[in-house]
Protein backbone atom coordinates (compact mmCIF):
# COMPACT_ATOMS: atom_id res chain seq x y z
CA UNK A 1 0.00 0.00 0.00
CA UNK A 2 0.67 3.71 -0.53
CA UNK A 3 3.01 5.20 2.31
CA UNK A 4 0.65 7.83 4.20
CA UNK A 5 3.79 10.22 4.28
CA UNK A 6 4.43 10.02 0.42
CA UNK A 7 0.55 10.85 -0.23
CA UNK A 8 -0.02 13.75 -2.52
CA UNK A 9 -1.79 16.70 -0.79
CA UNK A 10 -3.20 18.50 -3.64
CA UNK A 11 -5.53 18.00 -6.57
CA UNK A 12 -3.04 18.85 -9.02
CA UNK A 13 -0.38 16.81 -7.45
CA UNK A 14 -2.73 13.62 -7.46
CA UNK A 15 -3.89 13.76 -11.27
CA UNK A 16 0.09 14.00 -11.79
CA UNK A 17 0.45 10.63 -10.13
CA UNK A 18 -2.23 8.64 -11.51
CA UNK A 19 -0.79 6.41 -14.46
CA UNK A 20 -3.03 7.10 -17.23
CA UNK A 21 -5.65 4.79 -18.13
CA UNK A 22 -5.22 2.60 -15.16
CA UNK A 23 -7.22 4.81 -11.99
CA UNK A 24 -4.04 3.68 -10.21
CA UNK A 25 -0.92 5.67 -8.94
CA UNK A 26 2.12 5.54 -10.70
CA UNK A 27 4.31 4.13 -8.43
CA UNK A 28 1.72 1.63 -6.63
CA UNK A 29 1.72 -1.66 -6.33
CA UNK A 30 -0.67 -3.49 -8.52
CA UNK A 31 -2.98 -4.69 -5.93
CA UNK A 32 -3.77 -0.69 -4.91
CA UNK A 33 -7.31 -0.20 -5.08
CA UNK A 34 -8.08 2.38 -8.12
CA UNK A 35 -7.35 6.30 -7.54
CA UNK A 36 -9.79 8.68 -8.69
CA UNK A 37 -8.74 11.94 -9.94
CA UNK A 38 -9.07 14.69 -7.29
CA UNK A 39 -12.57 16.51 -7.61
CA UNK A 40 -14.57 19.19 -5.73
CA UNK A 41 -18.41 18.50 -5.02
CA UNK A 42 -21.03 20.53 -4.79
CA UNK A 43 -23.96 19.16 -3.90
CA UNK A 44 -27.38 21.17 -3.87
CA UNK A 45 -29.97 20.23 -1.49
CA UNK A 46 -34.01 20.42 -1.41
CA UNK A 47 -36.96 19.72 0.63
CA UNK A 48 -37.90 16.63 -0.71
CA UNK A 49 -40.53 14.49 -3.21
CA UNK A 50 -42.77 11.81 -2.80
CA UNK A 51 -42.05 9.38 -5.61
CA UNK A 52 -45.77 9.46 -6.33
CA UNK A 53 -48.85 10.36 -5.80
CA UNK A 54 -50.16 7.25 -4.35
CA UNK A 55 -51.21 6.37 -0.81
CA UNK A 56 -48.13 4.29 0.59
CA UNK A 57 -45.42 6.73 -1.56
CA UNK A 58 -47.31 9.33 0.01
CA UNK A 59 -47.10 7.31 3.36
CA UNK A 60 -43.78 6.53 3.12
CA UNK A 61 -42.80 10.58 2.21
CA UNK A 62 -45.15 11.91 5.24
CA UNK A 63 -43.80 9.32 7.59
CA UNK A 64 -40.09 10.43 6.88
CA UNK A 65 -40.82 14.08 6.83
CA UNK A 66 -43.24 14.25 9.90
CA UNK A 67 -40.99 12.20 12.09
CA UNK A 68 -37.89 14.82 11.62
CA UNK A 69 -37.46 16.45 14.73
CA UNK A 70 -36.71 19.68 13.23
CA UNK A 71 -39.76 19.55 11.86
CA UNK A 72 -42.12 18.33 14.86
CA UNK A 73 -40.13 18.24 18.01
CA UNK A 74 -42.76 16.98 20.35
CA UNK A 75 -41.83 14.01 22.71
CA UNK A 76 -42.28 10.73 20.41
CA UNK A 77 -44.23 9.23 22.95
CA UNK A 78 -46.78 11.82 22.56
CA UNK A 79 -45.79 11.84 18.71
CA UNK A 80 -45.14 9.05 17.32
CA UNK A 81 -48.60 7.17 18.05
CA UNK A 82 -50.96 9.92 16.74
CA UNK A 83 -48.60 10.28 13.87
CA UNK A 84 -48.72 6.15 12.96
CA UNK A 85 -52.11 6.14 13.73
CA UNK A 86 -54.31 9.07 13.23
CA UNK A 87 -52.29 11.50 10.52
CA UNK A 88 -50.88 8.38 8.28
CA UNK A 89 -54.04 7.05 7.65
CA UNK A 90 -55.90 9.57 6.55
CA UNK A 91 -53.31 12.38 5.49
CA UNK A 92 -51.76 10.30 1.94
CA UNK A 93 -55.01 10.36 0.87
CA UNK A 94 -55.61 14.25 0.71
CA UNK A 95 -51.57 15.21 -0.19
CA UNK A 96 -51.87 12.93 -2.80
CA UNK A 97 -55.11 14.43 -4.32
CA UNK A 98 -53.10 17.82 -4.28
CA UNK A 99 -49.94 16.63 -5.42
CA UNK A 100 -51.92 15.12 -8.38
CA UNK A 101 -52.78 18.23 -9.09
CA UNK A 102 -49.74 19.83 -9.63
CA UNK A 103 -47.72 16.52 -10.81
CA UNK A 104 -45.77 16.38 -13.89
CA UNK A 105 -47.42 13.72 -15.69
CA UNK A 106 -44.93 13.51 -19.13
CA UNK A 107 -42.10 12.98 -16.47
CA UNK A 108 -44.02 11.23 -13.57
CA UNK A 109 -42.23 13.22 -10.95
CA UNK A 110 -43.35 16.47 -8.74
CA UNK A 111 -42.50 19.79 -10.26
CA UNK A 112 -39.96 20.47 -7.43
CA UNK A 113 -37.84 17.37 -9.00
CA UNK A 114 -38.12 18.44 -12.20
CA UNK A 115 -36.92 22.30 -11.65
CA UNK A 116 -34.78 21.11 -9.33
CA UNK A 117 -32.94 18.95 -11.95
CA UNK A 118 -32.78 21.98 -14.46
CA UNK A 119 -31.48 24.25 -11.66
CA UNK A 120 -28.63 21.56 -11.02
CA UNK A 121 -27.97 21.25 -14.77
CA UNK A 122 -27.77 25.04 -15.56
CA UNK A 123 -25.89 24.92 -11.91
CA UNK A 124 -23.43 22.48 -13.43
CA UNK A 125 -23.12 24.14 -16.73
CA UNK A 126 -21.90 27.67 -15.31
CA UNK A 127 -19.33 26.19 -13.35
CA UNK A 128 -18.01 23.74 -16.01
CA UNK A 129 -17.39 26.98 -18.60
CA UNK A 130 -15.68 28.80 -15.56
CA UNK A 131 -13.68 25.47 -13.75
CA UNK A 132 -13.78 22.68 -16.39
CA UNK A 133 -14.43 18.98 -14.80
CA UNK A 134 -12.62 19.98 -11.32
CA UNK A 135 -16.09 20.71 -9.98
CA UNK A 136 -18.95 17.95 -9.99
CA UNK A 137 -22.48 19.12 -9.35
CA UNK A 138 -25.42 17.18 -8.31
CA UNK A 139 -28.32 17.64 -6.17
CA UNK A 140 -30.23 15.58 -3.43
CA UNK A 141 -33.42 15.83 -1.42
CA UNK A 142 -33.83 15.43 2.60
CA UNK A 143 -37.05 13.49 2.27
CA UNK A 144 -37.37 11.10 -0.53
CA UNK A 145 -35.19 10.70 -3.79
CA UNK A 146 -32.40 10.95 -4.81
CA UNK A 147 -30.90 10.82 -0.91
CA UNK A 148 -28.21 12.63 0.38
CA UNK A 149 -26.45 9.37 1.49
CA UNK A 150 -26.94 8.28 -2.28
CA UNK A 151 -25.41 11.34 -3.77
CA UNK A 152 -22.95 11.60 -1.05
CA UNK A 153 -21.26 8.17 -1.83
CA UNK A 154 -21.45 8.85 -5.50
CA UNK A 155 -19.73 11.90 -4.94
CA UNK A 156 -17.26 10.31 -2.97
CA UNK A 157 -16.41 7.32 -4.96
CA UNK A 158 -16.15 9.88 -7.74
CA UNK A 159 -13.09 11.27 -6.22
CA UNK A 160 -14.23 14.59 -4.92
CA UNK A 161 -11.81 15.39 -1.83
CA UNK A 162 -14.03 18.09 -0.82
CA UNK A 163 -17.73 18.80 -0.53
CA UNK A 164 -19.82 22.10 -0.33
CA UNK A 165 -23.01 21.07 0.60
CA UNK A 166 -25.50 23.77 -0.26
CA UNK A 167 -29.37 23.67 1.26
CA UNK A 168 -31.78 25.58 -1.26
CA UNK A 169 -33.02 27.45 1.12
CA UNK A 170 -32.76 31.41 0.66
CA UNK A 171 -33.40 31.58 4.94
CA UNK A 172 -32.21 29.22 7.47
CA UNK A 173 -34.51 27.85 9.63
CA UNK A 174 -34.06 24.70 11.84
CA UNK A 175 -36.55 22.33 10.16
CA UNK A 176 -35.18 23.66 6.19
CA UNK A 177 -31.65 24.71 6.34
CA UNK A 178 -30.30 22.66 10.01
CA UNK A 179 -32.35 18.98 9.07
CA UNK A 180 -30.00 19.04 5.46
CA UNK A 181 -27.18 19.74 7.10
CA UNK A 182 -27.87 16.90 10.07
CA UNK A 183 -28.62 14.41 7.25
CA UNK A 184 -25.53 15.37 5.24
CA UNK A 185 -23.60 15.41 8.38
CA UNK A 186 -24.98 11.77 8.70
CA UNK A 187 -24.21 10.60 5.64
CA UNK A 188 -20.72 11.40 6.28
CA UNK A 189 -20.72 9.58 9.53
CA UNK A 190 -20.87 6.69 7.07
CA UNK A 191 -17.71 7.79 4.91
CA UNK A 192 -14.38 5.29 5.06
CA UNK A 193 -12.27 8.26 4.02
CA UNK A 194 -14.26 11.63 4.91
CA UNK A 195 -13.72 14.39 2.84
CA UNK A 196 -13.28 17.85 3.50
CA UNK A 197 -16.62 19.50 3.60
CA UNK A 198 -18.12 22.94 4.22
CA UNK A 199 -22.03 23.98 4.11
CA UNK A 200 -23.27 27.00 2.19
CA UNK A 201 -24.94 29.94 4.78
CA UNK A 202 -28.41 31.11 3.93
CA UNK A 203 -28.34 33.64 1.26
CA UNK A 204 -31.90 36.08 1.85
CA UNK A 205 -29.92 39.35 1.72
CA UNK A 206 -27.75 38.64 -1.20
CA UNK A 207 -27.53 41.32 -3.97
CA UNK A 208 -28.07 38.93 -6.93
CA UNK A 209 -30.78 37.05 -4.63
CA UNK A 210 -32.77 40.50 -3.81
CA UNK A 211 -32.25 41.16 -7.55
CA UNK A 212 -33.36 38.09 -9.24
CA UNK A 213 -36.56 38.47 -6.81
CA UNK A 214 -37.08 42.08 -8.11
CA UNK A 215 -36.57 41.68 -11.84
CA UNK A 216 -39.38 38.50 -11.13
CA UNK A 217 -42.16 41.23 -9.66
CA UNK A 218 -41.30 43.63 -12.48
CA UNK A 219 -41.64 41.13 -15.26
CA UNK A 220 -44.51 40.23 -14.34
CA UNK A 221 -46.16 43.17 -13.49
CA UNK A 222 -45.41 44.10 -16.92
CA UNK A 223 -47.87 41.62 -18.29
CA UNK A 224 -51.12 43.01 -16.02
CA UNK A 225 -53.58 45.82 -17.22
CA UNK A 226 -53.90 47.11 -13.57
CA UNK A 227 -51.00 47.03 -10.85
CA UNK A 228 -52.01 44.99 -7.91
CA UNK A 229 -52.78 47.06 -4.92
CA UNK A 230 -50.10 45.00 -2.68
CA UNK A 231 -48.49 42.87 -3.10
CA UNK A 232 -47.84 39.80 -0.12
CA UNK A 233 -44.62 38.37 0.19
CA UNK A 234 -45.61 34.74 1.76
CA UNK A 235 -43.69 32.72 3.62
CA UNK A 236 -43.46 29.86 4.71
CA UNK A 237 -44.42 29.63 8.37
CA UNK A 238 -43.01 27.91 11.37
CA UNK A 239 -44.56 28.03 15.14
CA UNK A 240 -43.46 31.21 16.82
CA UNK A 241 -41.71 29.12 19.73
CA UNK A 242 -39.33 28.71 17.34
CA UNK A 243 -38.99 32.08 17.04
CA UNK A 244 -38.61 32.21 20.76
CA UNK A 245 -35.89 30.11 21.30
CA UNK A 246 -33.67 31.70 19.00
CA UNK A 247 -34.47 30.87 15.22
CA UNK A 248 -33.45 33.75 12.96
CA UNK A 249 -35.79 32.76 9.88
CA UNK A 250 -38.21 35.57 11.03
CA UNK A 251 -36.13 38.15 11.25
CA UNK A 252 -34.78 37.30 7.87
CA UNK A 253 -37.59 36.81 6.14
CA UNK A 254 -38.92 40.46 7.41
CA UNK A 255 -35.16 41.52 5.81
CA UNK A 256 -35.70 40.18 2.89
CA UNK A 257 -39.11 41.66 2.07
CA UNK A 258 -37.47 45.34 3.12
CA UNK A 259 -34.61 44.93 0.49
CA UNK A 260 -37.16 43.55 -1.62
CA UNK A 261 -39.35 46.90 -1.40
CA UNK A 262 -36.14 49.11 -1.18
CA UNK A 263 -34.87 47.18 -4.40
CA UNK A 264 -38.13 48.23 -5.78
CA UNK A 265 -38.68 51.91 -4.79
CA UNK A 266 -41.76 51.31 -3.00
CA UNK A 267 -43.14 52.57 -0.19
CA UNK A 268 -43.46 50.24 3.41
CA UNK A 269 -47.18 49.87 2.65
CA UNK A 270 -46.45 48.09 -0.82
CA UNK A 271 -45.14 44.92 0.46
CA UNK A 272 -46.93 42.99 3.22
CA UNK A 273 -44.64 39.73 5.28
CA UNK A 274 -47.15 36.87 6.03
CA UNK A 275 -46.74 33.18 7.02
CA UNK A 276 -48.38 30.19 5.11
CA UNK A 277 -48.68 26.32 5.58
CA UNK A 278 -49.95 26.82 9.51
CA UNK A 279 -49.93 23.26 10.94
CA UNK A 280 -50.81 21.77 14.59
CA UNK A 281 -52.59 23.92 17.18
CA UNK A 282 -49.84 26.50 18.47
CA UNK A 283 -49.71 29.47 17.30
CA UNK A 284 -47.63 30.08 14.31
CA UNK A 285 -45.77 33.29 13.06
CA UNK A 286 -48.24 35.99 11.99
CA UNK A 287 -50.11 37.19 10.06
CA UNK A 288 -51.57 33.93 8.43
CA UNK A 289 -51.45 34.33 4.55
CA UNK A 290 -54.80 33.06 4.22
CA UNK A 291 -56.21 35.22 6.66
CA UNK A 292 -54.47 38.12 5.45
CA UNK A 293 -55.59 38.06 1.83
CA UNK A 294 -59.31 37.40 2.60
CA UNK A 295 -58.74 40.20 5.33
CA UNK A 296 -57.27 42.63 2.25
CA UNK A 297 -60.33 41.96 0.14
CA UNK A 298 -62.80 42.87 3.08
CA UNK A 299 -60.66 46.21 2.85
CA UNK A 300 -61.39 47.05 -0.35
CA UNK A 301 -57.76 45.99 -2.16
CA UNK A 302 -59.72 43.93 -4.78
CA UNK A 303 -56.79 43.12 -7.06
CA UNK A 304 -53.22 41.69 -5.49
CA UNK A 305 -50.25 39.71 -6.08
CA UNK A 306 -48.72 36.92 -4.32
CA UNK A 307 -44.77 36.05 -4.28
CA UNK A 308 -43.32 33.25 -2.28
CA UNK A 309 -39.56 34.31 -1.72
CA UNK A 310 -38.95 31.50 0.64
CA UNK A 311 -39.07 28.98 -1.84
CA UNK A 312 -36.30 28.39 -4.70
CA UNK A 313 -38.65 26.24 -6.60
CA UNK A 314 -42.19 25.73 -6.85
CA UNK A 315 -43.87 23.09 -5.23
CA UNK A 316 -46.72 21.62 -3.39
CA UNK A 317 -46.71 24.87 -1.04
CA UNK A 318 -46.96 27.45 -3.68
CA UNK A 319 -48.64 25.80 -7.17
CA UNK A 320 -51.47 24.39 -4.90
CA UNK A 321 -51.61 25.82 -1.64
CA UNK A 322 -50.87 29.69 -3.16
CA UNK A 323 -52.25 29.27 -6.37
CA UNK A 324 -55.36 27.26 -4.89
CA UNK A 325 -56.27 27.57 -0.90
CA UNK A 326 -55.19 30.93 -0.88
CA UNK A 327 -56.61 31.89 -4.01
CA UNK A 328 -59.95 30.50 -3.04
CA UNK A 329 -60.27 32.89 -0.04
CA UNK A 330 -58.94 36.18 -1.46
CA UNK A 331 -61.90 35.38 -3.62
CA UNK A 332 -64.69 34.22 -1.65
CA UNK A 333 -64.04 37.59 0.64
CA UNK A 334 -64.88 39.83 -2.69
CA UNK A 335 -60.84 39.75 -4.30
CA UNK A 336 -61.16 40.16 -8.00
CA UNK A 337 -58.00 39.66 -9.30
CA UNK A 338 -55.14 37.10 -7.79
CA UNK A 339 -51.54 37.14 -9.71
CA UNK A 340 -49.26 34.50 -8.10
CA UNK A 341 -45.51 35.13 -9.14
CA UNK A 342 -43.91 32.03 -9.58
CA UNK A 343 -40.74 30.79 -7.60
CA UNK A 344 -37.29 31.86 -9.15
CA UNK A 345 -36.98 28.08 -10.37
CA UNK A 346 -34.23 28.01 -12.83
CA UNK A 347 -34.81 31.60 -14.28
CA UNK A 348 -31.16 32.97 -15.46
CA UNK A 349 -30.92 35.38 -12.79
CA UNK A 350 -31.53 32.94 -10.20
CA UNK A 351 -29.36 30.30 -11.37
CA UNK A 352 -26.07 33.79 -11.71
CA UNK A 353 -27.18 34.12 -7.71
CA UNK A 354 -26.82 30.55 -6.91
CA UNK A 355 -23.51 30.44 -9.06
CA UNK A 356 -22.23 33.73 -7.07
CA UNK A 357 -23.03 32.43 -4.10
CA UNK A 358 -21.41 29.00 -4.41
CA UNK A 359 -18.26 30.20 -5.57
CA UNK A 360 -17.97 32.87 -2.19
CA UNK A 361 -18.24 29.70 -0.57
CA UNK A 362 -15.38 27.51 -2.78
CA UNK A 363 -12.83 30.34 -1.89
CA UNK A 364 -9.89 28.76 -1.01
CA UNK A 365 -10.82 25.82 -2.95
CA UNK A 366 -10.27 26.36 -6.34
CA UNK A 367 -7.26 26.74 -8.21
């Protein structure tokens, strides 16, 4: 075997060692187990999928999902049975009826996994015509397919010495941004030869983010006869414990809509913050987006729009519960006209903020 002390430190210094076309290092013996050339990973990170619509992939989705402590941190004694028991039985039945809905039936997969994948492509595409093949890029969800361990080990048995792991979320929050990191942090627990790693920060008050999220509200303002009267920046909500004990997503969520407004040139009364997908019975962060809209029709603002910068690619949350829950009662309280601006998704301005902000985090990295 190789002596430790004689191992190559660097990238560069590896591919030099590696007798071409064998995966093995020059001066090895011939019972060394292959060498890969040195790589970088980056590997992007969402929510999660069901792999369909069905009641036990919906099962199967929910059960993983609901059972994350960062996502419901009750005592599993209290939990765990009304979760098996009560919410599993009935809940697959009505998430799959949305996520019908919304599925993308010429690819059989949710719309999150397929804008996810042509985020990760364009992703991959950007960095290859800056870096060449030193950088790999691939993505992985929490919940569901493809896992992190999965992607990890590929990336790993790929060669890549080092790993930025990068949750798309644009806010941290413990049950978006900390659960992808503890599961990528897991999946390394598994690793023979760890590599180096790093995790991308949360990203709300980025220039190119704020900018992206602006050019999206002016574009498509551009296409309406009438300007909405507000326009509600929704986000997606968390109990306001949370909040409590020490979670930041509220603050920078509130940050993000003021940069948002300032980016803009709007005055404060333009933009209105409110919290979506409410869930159990504490109280959540407020206002309530469905509350709120019905609440701005009652008041006479008839005609609004409805952004969700929260989310870096539509899903279940905004194409159904957005563009259909909340719809419904803005217009059952007298609303007239509802615009929902989609997610940033793989738009070209997105994808240069996601590039910017994964090569701030690679400094140091690459050659």
């Amino acid at each position: 075997m190789l002596d430790a002390k004689s191992t190559p430190t660097s990238a560069a210094a590896t591919a030099t060692m590696i007798a071409p076309g064998t995966g093995r290092l020059a001066h090895a013996s011939v019972d060394h187990p292959p060498v890969r050339k040195a790589k970088i990973g980056v590997l992007l990170a969402n929510l999660g999928t069901p792999d369909n619509y069905d009641y036990w992939s919906m099962r199967r989705y929910l059960n993983e999902f609901l059972s994350d402590k960062r996502v419901v941190d009750y005592s599993s004694w209290l939990w765990q049975p009304l979760l098996q028991l009560v919410i599993l039985t009935k809940r697959p039945f009505s998430s799959g009826a949305n996520y019908k809905l919304i599925w993308n039936h010429d690819l059989n997969e949710s719309p999150l996994l397929t804008i996810t994948k042509n985020q990760t492509r364009k992703i991959a595409e950007g960095i290859a015509a800056r870096h060449g093949d030193e950088i790999m890029v691939d993505f992985c969800m929490r919940y569901g397919n493809p896992s992190t361990d999965s992607k990890v080990r590929a990336m790993v048995e790929a060669g890549c010495e080092k790993i930025l792991f990068f949750p798309l979320y644009p806010h941290y929050a413990g049950a978006t941004s900390a659960t992808a990191n503890d599961q990528f942090f897991r999946a390394m627990m598994k690793e023979k030869r760890q590599p180096a790693i790093r995790t991308a920060p949360e990203y709300f008050d980025h220039p190119l983010y704020i900018e992206a999220l602006a050019q999206s509200v002016e574009a498509a303002y551009a296409g309406l006869e009438q300007k909405p009267d507000v326009l509600v920046a929704s986000y997606h909500g968390m109990p306001k414990r949370y909040l409590m004990e020490g979670d930041p997503y509220h603050c920078q969520c509130q940050k993000t809509s003021r940069l948002l407004r300032e980016r803009l040139g709007w005055e404060k009364s333009a933009i209105n913050t409110t919290f979506q997908s409410v869930f159990g019975p504490e109280e959540w962060l407020k206002p309530y987006t469905v509350e709120h809209v019905a609440e701005l029709a009652k008041q006479g603002k008839k005609n609004i729009a409805v952004i969700a910068p929260a989310f870096s690619a539509d899903c279940i949350e905004t194409l159904e519960e957005i563009n259909g829950e909340i719809r419904e009662a803005f217009e059952h309280a007298g609303g007239e006209t509802f615009t929902y601006i989609p997610c940033l998704n793989d738009d070209a301005a997105h994808v240069t903020a996601l590039l910017a902000v994964i090569e701030e985090n690679l400094a140091g990295w690459l050659r």
